[in-house]
Protein backbone atom coordinates (compact mmCIF):
# COMPACT_ATOMS: atom_id res chain seq x y z
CA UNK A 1 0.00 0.00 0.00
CA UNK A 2 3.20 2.29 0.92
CA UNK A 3 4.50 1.93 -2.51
CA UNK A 4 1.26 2.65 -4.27
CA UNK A 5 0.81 5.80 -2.61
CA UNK A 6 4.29 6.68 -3.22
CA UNK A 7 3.80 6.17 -6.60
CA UNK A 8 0.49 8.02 -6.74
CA UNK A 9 1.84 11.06 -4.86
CA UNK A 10 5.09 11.04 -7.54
CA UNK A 11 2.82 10.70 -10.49
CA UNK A 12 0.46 13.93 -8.81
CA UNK A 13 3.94 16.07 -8.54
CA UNK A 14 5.25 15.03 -12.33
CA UNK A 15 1.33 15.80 -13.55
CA UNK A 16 2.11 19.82 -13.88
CA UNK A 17 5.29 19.69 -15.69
CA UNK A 18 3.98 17.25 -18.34
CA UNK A 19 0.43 20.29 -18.29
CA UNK A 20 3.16 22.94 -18.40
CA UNK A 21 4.61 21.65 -21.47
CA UNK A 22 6.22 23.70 -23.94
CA UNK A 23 8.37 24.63 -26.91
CA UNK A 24 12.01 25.82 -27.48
CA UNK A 25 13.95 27.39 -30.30
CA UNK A 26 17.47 27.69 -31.07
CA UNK A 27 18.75 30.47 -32.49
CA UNK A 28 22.15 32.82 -33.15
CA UNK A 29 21.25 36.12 -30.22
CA UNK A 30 20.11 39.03 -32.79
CA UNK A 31 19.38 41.53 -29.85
CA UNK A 32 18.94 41.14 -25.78
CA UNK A 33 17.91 43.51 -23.13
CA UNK A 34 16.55 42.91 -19.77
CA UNK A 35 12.99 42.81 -21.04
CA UNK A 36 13.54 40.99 -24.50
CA UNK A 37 15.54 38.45 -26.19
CA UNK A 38 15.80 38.21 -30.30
CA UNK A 39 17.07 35.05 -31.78
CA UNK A 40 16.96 34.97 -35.85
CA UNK A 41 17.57 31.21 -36.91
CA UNK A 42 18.66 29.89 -41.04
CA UNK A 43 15.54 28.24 -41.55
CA UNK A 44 12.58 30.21 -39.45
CA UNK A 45 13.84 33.90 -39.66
CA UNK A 46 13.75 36.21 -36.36
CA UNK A 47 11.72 35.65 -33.08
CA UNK A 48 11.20 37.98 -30.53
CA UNK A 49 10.47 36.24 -26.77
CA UNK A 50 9.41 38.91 -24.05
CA UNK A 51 11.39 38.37 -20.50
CA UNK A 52 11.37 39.43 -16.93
CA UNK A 53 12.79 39.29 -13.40
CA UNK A 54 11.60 35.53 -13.67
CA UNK A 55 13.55 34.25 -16.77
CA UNK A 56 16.45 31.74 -16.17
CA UNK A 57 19.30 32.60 -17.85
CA UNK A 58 21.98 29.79 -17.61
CA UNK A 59 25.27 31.55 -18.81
CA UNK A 60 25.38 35.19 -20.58
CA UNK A 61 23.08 36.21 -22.78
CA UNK A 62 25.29 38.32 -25.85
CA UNK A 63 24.70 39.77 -29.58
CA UNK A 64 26.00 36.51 -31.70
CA UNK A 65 25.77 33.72 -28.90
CA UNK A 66 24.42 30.63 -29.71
CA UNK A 67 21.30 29.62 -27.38
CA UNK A 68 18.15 27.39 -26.92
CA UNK A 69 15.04 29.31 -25.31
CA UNK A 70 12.60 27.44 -23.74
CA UNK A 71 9.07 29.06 -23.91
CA UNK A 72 5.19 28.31 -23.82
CA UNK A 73 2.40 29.80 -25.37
CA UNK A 74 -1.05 30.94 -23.18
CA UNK A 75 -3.62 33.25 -23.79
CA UNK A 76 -4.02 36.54 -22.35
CA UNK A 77 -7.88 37.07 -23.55
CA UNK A 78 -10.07 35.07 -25.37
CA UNK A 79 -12.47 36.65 -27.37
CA UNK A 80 -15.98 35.02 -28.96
CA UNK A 81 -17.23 36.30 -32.52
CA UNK A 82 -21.05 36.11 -32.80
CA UNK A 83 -21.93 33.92 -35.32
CA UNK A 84 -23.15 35.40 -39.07
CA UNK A 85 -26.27 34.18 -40.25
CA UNK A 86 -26.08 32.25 -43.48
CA UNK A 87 -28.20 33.07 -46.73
C-alpha cells in the first residue's frame, strides 16, 4: 500500500510539468535587453520572446551567442465572434 501511494503522490507532482509543457527554439542572439531576447535562426527567420525578473538565464546572454530558449504559449484574452447568419 506504501508503494502505491508513493507512486500516486510522484505521479500527482510530475502531472504539472507534463500540463506545463512547452516549446524551445534555437537560435544565433540578434538583440537582448533585460525585457527581451531576439534570436533569428537559417531556416525560421527572427523571433522575438518577451522576458522578466523571472527568466532563467543559464550563462550570458550576448549579440552573436548561440542559445536554446525554452518558452510556452497561453492566452491573455479570449475573445468570442457572434456567429453570421447564413443566406
Amino acid at each position: 500500500m506504501k508503494t502505491v501511494a508513493t507512486l500516486l503522490f510522484a505521479t500527482l507532482l510530475a502531472a504539472p510539468a507534463a500540463f506545463a509543457a512547452g516549446y524551445q527554439k534555437t537560435g544565433t542572439v540578434k538583440d537582448a535587453t533585460d525585457k527581451s531576447i531576439v534570436i533569428t535562426t537559417e531556416k525560421d527567420g527572427d523571433w522575438e520572446f518577451k522576458r522578466d525578473a523571472g527568466t532563467k538565464v543559464e550563462g550570458e546572454v550576448k549579440k552573436g551567442a548561440k542559445v536554446t530558449v525554452h518558452y510556452t504559449m497561453s492566452a491573455s484574452k479570449v475573445e468570442v465572434k457572434a456567429e453570421t447568419k447564413k443566406k
